[in-house]
N, C-alpha and C. Protein backbone atom coordinates (compact mmCIF):
# COMPACT_ATOMS: atom_id res chain seq x y z
N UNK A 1 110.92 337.50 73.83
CA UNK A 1 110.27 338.75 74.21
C UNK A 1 109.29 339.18 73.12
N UNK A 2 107.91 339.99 73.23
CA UNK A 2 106.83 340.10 72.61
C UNK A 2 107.69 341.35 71.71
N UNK A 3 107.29 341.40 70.59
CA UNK A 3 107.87 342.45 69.65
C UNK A 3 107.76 343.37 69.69
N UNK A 4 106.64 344.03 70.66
CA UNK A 4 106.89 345.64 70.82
C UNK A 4 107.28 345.28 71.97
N UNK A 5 107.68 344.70 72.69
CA UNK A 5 108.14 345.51 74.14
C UNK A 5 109.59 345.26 73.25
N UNK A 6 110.26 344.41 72.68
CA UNK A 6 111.35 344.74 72.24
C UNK A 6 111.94 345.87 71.30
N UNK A 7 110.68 346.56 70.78
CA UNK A 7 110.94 347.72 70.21
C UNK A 7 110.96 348.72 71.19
N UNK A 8 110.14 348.54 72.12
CA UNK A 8 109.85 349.60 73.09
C UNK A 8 111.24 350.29 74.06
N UNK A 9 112.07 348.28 74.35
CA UNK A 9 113.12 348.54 75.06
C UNK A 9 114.51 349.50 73.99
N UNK A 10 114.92 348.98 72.77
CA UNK A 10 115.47 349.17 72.03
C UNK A 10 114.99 350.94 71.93
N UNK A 11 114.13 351.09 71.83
CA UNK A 11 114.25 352.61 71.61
C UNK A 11 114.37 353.68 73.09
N UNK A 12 113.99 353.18 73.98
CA UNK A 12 114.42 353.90 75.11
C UNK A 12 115.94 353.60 75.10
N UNK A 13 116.78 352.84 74.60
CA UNK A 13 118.30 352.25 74.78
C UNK A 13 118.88 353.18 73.89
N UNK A 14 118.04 354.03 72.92
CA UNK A 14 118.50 355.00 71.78
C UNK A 14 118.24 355.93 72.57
N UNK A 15 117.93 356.24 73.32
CA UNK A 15 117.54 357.73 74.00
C UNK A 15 118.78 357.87 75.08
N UNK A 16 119.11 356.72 75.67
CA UNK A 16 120.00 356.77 76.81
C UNK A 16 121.39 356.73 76.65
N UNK A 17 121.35 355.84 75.08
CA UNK A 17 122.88 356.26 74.98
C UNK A 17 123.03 357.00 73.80
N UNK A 18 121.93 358.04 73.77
CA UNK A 18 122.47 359.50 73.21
C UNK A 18 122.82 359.44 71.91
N UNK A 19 122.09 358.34 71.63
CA UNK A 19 122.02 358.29 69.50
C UNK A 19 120.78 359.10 69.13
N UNK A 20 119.73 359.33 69.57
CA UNK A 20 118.69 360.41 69.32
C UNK A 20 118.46 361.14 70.35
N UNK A 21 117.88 362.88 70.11
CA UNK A 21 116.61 362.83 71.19
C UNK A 21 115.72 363.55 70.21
N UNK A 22 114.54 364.26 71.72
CA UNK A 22 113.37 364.77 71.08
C UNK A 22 112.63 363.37 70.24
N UNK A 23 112.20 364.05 69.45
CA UNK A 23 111.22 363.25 68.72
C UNK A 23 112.26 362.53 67.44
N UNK A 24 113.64 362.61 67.39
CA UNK A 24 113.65 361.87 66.15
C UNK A 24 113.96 360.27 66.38
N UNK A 25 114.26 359.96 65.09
CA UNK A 25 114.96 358.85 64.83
C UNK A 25 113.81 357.57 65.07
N UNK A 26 113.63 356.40 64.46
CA UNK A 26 113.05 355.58 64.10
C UNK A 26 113.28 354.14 63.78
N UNK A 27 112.82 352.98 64.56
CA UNK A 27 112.96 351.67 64.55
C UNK A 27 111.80 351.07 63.83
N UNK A 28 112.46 349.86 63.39
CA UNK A 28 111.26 348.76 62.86
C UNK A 28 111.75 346.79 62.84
N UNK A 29 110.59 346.27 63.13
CA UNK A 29 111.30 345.11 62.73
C UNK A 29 110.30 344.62 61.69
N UNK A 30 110.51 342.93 61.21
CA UNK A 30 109.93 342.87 60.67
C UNK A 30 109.15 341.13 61.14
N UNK A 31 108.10 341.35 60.43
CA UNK A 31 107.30 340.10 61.13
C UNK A 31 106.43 339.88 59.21
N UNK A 32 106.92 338.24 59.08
CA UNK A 32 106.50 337.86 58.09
C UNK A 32 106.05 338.64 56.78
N UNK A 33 104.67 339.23 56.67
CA UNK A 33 104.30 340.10 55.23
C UNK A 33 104.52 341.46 55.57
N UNK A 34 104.59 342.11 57.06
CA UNK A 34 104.61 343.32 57.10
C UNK A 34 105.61 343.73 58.17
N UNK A 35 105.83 345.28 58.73
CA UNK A 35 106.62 345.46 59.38
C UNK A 35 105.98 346.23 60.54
N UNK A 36 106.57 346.64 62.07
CA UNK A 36 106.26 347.46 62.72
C UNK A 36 107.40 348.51 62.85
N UNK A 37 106.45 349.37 63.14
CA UNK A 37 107.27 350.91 62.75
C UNK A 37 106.74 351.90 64.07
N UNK A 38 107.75 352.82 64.32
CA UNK A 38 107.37 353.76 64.97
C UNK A 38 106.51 354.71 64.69
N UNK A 39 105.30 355.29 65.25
CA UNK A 39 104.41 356.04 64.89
C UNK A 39 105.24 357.64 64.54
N UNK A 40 104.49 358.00 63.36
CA UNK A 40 104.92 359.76 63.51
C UNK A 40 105.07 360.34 64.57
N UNK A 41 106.01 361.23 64.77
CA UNK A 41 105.85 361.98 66.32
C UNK A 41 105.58 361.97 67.32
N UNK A 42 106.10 360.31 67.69
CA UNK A 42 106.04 359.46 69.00
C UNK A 42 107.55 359.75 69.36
N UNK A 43 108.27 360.03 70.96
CA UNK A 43 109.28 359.92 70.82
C UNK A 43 109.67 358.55 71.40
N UNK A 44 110.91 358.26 70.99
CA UNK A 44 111.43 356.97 71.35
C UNK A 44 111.38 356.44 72.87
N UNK A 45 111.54 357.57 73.22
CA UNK A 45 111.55 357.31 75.25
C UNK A 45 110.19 357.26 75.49
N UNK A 46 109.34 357.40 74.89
CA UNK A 46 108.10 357.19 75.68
C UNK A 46 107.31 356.15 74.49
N UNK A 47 107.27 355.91 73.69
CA UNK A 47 106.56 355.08 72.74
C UNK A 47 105.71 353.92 73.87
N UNK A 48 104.52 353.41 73.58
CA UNK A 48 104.43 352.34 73.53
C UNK A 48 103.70 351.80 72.86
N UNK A 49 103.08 350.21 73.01
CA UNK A 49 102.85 348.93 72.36
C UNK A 49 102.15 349.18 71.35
N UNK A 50 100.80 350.69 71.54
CA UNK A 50 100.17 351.32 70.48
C UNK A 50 101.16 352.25 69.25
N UNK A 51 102.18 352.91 69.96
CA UNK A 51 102.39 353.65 68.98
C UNK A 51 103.72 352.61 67.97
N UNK A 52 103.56 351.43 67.87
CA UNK A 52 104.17 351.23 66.59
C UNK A 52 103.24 350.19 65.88
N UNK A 53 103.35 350.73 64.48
CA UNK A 53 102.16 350.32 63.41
C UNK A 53 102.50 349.27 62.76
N UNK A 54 101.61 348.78 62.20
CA UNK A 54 101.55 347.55 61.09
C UNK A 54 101.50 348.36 59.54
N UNK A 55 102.60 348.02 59.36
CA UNK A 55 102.76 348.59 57.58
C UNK A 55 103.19 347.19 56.81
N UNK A 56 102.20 347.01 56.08
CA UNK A 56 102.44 345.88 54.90
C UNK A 56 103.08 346.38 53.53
N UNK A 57 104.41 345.52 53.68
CA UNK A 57 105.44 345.45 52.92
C UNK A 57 105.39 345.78 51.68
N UNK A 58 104.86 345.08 51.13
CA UNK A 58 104.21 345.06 49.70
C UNK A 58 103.52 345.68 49.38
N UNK A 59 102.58 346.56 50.09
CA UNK A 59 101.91 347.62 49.80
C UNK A 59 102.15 349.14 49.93
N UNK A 60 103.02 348.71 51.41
CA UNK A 60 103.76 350.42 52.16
C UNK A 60 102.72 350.98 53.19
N UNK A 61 102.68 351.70 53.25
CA UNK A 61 101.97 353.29 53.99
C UNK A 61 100.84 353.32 53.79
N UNK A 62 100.11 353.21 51.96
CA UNK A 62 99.11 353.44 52.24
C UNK A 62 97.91 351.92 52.56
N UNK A 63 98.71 351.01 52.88
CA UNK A 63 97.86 349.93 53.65
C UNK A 63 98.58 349.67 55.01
N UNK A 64 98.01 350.48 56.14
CA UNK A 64 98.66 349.95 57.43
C UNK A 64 97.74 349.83 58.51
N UNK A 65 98.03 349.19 59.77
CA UNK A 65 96.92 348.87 60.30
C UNK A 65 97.41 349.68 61.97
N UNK A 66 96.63 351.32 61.92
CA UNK A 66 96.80 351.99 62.67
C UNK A 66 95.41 352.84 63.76
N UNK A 67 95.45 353.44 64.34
CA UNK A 67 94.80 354.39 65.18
C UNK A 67 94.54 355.48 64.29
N UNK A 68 93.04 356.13 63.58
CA UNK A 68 92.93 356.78 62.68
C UNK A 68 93.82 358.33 62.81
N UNK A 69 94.14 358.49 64.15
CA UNK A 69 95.12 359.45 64.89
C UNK A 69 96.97 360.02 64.42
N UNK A 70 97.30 358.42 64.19
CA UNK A 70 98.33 358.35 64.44
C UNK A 70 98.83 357.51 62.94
N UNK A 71 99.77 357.99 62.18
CA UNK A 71 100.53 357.73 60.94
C UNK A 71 101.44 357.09 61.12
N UNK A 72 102.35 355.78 60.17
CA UNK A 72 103.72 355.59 60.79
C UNK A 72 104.94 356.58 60.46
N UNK A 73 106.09 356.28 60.89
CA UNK A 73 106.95 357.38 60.65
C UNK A 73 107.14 357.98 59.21
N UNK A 74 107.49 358.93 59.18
CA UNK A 74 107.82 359.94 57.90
C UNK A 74 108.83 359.37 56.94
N UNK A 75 109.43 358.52 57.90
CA UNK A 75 110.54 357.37 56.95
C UNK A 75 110.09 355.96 56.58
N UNK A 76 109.28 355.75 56.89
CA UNK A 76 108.84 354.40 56.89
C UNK A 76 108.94 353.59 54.94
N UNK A 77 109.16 354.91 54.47
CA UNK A 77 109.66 354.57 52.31
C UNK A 77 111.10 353.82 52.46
N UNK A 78 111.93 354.05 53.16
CA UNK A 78 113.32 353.61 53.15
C UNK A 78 113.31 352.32 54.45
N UNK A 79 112.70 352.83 55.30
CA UNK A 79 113.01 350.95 56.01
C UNK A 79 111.95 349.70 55.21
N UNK A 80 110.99 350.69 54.41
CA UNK A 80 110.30 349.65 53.72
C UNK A 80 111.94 348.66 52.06
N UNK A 81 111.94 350.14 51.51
CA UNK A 81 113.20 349.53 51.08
C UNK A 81 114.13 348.51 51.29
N UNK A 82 114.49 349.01 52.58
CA UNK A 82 115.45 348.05 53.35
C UNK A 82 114.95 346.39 53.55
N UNK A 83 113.77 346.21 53.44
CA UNK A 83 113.05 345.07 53.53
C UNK A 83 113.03 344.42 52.64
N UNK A 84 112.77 345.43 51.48
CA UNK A 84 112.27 344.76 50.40
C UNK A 84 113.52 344.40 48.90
N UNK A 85 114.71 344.68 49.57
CA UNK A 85 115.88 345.00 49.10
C UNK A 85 116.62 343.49 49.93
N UNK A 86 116.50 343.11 50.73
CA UNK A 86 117.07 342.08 51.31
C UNK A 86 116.87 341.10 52.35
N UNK A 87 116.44 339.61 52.11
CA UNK A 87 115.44 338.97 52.59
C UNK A 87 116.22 338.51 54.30
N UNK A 88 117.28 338.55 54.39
CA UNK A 88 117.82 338.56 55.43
C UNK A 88 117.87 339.80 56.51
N UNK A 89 117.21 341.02 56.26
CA UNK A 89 116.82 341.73 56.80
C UNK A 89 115.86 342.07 57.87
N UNK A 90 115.91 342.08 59.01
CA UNK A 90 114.52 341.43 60.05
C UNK A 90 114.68 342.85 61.35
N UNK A 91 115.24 343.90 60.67
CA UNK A 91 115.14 345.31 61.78
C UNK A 91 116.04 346.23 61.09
N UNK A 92 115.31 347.74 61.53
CA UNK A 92 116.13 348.85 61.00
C UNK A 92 115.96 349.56 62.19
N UNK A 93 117.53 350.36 62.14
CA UNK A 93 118.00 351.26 63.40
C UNK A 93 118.14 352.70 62.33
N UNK A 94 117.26 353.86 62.61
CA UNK A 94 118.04 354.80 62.12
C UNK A 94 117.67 356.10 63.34
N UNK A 95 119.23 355.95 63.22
CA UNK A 95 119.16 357.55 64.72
C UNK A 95 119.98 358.50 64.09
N UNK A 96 120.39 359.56 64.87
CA UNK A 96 121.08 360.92 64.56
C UNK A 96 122.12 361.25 65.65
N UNK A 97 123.21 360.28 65.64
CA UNK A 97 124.26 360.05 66.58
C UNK A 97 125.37 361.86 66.00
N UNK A 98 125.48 362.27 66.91
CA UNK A 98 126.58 363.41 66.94
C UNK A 98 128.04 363.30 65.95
N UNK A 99 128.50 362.13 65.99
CA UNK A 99 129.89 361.70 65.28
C UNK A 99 129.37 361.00 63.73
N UNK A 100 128.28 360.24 63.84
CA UNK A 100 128.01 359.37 62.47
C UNK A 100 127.17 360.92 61.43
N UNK A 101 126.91 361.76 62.25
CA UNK A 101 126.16 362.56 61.13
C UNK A 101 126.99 363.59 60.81
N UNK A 102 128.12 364.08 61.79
CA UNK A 102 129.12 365.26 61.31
C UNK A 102 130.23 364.27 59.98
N UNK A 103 130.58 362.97 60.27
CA UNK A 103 131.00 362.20 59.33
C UNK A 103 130.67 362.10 58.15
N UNK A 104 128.93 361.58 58.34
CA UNK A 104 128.23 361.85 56.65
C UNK A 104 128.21 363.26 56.12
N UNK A 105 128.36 364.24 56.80
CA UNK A 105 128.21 365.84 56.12
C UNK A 105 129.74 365.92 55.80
N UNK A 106 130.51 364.76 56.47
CA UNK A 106 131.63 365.37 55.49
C UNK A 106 131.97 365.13 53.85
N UNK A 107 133.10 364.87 53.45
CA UNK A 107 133.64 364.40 52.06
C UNK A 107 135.25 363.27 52.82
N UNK A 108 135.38 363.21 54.52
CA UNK A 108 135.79 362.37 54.26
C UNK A 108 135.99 360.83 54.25
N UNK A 109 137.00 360.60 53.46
CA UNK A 109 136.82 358.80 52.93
C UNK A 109 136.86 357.75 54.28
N UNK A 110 135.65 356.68 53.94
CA UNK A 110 135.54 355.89 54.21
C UNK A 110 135.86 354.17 54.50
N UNK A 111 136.93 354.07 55.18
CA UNK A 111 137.36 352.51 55.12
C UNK A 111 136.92 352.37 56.63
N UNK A 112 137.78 351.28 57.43
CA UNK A 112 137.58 350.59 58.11
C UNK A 112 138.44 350.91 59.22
N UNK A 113 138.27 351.19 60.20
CA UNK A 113 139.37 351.79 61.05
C UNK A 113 139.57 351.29 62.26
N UNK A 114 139.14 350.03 62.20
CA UNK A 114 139.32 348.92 63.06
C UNK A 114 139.06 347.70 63.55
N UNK A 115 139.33 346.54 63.67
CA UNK A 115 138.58 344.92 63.81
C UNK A 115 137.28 344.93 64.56
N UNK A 116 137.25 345.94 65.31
CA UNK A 116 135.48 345.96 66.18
C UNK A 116 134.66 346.37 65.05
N UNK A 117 134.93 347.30 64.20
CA UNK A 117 134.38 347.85 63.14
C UNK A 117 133.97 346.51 62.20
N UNK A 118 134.71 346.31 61.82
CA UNK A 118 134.72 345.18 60.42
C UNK A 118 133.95 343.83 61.22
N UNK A 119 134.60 343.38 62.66
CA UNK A 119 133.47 342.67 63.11
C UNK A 119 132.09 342.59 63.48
N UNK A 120 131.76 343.96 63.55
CA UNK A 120 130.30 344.18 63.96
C UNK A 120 129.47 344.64 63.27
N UNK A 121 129.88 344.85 61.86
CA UNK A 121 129.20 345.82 60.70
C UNK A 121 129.06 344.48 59.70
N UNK A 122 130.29 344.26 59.36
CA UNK A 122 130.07 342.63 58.75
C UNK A 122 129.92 343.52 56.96
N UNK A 123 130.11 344.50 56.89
CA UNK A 123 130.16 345.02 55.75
C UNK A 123 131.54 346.52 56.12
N UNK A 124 131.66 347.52 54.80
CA UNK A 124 132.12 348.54 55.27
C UNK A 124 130.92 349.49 55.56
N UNK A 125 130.95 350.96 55.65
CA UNK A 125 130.02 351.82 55.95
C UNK A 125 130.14 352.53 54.68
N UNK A 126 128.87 353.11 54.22
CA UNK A 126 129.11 353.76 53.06
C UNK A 126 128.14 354.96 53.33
N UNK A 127 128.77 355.97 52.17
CA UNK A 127 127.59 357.34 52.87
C UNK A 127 126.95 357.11 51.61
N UNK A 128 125.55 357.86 51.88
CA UNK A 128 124.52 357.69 51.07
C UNK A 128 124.16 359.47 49.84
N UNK A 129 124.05 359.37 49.14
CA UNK A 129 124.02 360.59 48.32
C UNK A 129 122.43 361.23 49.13
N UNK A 130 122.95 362.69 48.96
CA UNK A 130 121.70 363.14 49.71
C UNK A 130 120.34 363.51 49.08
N UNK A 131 119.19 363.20 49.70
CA UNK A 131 118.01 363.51 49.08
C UNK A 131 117.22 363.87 50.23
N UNK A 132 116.00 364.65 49.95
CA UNK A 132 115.25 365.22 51.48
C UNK A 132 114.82 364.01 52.45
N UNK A 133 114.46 363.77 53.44
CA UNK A 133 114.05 363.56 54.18
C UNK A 133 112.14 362.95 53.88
N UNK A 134 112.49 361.64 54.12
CA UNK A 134 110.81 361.36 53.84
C UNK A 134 110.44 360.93 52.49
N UNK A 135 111.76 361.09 51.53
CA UNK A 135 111.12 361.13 50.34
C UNK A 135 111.22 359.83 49.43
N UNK A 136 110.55 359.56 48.28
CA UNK A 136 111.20 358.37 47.63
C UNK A 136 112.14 358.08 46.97
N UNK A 137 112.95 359.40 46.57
CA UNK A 137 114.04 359.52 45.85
C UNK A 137 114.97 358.97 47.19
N UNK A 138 114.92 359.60 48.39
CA UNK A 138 116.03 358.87 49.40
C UNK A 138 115.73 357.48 49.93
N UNK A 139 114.39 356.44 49.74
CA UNK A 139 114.02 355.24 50.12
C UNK A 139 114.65 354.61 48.52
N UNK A 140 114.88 355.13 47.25
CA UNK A 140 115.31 354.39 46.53
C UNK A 140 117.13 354.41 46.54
N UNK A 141 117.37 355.14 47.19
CA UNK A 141 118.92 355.50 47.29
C UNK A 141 119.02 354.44 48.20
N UNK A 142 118.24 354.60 49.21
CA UNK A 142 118.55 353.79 50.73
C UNK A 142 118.71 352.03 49.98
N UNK A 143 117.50 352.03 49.42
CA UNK A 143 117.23 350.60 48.73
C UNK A 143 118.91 349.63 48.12
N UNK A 144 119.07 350.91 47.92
CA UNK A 144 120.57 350.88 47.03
C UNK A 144 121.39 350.41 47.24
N UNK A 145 121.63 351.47 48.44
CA UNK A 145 122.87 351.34 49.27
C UNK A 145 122.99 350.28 50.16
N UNK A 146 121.74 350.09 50.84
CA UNK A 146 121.62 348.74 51.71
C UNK A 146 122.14 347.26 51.07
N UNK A 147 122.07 346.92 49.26
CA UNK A 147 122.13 345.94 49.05
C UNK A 147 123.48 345.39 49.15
N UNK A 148 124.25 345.94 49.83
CA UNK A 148 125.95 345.75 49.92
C UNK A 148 125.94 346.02 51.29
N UNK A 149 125.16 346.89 51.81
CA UNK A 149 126.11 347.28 52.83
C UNK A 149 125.04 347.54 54.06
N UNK A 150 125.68 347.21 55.53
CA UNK A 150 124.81 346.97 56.62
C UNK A 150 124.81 348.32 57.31
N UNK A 151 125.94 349.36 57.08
CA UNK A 151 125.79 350.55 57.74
C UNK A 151 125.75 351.82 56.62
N UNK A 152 124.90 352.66 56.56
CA UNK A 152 124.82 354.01 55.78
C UNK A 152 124.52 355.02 56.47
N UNK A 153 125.65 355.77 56.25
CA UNK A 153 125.35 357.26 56.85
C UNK A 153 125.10 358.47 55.52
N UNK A 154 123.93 359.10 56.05
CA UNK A 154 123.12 360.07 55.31
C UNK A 154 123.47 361.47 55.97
N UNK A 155 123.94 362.16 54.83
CA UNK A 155 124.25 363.45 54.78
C UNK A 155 123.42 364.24 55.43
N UNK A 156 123.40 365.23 56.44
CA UNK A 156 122.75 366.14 56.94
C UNK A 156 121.72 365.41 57.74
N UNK A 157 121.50 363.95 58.39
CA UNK A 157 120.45 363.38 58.58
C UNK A 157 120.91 362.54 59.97
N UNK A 158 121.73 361.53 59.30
CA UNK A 158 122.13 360.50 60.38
C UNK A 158 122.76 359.29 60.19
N UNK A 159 122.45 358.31 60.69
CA UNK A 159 122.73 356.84 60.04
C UNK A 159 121.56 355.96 60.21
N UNK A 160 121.82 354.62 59.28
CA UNK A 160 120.90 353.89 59.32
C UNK A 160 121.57 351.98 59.12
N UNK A 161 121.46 351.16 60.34
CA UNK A 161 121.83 350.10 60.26
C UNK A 161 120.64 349.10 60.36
N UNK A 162 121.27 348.21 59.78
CA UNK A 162 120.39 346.54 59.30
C UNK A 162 120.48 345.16 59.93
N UNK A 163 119.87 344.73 60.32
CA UNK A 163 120.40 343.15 61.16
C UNK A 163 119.53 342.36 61.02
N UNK A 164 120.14 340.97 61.69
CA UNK A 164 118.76 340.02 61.70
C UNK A 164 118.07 339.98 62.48
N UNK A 165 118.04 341.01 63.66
CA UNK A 165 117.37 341.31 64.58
C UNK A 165 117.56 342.74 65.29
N UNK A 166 116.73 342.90 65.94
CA UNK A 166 116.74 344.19 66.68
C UNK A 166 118.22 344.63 67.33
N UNK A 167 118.32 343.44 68.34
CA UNK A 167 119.55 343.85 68.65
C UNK A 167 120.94 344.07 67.67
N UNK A 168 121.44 343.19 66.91
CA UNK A 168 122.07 343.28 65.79
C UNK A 168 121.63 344.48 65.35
N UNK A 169 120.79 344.90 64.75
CA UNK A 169 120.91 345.89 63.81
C UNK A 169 120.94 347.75 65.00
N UNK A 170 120.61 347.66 66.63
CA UNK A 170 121.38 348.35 67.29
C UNK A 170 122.74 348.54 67.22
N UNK A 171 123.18 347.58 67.44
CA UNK A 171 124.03 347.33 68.24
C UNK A 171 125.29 347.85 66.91
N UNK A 172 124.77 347.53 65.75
CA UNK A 172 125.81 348.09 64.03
C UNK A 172 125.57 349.49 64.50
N UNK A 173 124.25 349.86 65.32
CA UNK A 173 124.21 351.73 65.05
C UNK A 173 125.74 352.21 66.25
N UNK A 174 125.83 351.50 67.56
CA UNK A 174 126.31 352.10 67.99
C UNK A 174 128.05 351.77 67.56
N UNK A 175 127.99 351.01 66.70
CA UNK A 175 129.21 350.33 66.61
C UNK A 175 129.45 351.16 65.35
N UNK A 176 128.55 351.69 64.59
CA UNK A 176 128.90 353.12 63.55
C UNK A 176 129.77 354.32 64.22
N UNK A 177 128.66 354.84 65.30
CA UNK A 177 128.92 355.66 65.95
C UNK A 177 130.26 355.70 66.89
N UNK A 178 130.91 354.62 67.19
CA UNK A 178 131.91 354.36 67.71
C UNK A 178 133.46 354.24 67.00
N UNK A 179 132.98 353.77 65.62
CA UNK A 179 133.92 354.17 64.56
C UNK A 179 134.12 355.44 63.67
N UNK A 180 133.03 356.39 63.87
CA UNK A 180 132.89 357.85 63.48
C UNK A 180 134.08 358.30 64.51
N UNK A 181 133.76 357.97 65.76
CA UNK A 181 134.37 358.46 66.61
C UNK A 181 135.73 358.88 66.26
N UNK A 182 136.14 357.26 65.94
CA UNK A 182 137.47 357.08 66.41
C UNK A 182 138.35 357.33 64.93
N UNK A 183 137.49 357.59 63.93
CA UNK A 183 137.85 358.51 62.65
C UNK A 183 138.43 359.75 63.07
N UNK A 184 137.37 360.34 63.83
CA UNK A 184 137.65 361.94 63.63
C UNK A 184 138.98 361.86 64.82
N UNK A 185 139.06 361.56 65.70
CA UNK A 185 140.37 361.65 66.70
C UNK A 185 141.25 361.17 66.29
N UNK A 186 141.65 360.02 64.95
CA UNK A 186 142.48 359.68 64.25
C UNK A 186 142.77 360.85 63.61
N UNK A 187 141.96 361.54 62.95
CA UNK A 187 142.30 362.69 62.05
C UNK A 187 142.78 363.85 62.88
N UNK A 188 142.29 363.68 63.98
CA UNK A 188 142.95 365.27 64.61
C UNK A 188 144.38 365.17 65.05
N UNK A 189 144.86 363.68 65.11
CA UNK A 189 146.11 363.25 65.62
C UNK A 189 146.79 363.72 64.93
N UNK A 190 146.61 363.94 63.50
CA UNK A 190 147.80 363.72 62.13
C UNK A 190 147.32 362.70 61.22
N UNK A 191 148.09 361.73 60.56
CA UNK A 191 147.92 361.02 59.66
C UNK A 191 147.23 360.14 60.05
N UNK A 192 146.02 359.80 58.73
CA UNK A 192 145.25 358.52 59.60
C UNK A 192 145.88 357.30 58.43
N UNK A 193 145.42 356.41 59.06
CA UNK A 193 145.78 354.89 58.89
C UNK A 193 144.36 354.11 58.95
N UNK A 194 144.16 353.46 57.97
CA UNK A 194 142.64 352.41 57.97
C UNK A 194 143.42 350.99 58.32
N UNK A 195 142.42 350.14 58.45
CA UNK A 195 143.01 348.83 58.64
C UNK A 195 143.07 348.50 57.24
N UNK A 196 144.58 347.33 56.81
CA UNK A 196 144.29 346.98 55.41
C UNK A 196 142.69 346.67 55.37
N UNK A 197 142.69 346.89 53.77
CA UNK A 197 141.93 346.77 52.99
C UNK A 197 141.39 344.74 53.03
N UNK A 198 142.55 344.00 52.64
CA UNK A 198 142.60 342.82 53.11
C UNK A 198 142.38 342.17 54.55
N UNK A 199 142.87 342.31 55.26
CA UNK A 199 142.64 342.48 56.57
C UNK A 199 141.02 342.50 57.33
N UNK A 200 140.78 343.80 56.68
CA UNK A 200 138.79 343.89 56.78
C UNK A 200 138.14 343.25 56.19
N UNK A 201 138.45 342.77 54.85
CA UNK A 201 137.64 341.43 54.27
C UNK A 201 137.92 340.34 54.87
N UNK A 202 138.63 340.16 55.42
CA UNK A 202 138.61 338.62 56.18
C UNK A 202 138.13 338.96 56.87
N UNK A 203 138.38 339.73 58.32
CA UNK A 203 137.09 339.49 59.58
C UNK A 203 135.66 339.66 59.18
N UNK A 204 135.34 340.47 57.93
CA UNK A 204 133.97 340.16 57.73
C UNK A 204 133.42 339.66 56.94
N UNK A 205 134.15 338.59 56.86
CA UNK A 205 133.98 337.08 56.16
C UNK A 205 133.87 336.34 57.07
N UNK A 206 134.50 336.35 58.33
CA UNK A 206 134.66 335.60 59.24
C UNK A 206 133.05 335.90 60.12
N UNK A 207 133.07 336.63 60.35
CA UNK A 207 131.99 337.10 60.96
C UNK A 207 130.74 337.66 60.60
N UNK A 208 131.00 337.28 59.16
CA UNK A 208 129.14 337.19 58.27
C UNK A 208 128.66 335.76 58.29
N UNK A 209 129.64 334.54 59.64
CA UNK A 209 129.50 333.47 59.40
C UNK A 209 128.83 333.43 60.67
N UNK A 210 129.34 334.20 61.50
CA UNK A 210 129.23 333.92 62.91
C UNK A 210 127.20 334.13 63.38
């Protein structure tokens, strides 16, 4: 499939299953020296083939190859990070799912809370220390955090997952969002329980193979 219609589909798939709306949240993949990105203040459900830009890697933002109109996204410092932080990296998912962002605003701890989890993340999830929105202090945090880990949730913001492809690096967002979930209803039960510690390193050992 041509690379924006696969961005195109992928982000209407964020609108429908209710990981963004309105205008936020932001995809990219990546194609050899540079990346495509969602335009500023395009929303995901309606984007098309024009509104995602050519931003070269190595340069960023201010070399991209756009519509004198139209900017790439306001985040585009941290999925550049994400790129440039890990060569196995080939798409970024970051939306504002209901459960993954009340999670990151919390303080609580983070393990693994189940084999779908540890199989589909292929890392644990880690929250990210907070910095504004847009800025380089949070694309160097992001930079950071990404080099370990395939899922980060950002305080007051959202989450942000990594793959070797579009779908992969979806598919970690909703599989965040599905383990936020099943955090917080663990916690309302009473006592929670993570999967060992051991336990989660093997399946995603097993399945950083797969």
């Amino acid at each position: 499939m041509d690379s924006t219609k696969t961005l195109i589909k992928y982000g209407k798939k964020a609108i429908k299953d209710k990981l963004v709306i309105a205008l936020g949240g932001n995809i990219s993949i990546r194609q050899k020296d540079h990346i495509l990105i969602k335009a500023k203040g395009v929303s995901l459900s309606t984007s098309k083939a024009e509104n995602y830009i050519k931003v070269f890697i190595d340069v960023g933002a201010d070399l991209c190859v756009c519509p004198k109109q139209e900017k790439p996204s306001s985040e585009v410092a941290f999925h550049l990070a994400c790129y440039k932080a890990r060569k196995d990296i080939n798409a970024v998912v970051h939306v504002h799912p209901v459960f993954s962002t009340a999670v990151a605003n919390s303080n609580i701890k983070l393990e693994c809370v189940s084999y779908e989890e540890a199989a589909a993340l292929c890392s644990q999830i880690i929250r990210s220390k907070y910095f504004p929105s847009g800025s380089i202090a949070l694309a160097k945090e992001i930079g950071k955090c990404v080099k370990t880990h395939n899922a980060i949730l950002m305080p007051n913001h959202g989450s942000i997952t990594v793959g070797k492809d579009l779908g992969q690096a979806y598919t970690r967002a909703l599989a965040v969002e599905r383990a936020c979930q099943t955090l917080v209803a663990s916690r309302s039960l009473g006592t929670m329980k993570f999967l060992p510690k051991n336990e989660a390193k093997r399946i995603i050992e097993i399945y950083n193979w797969v």
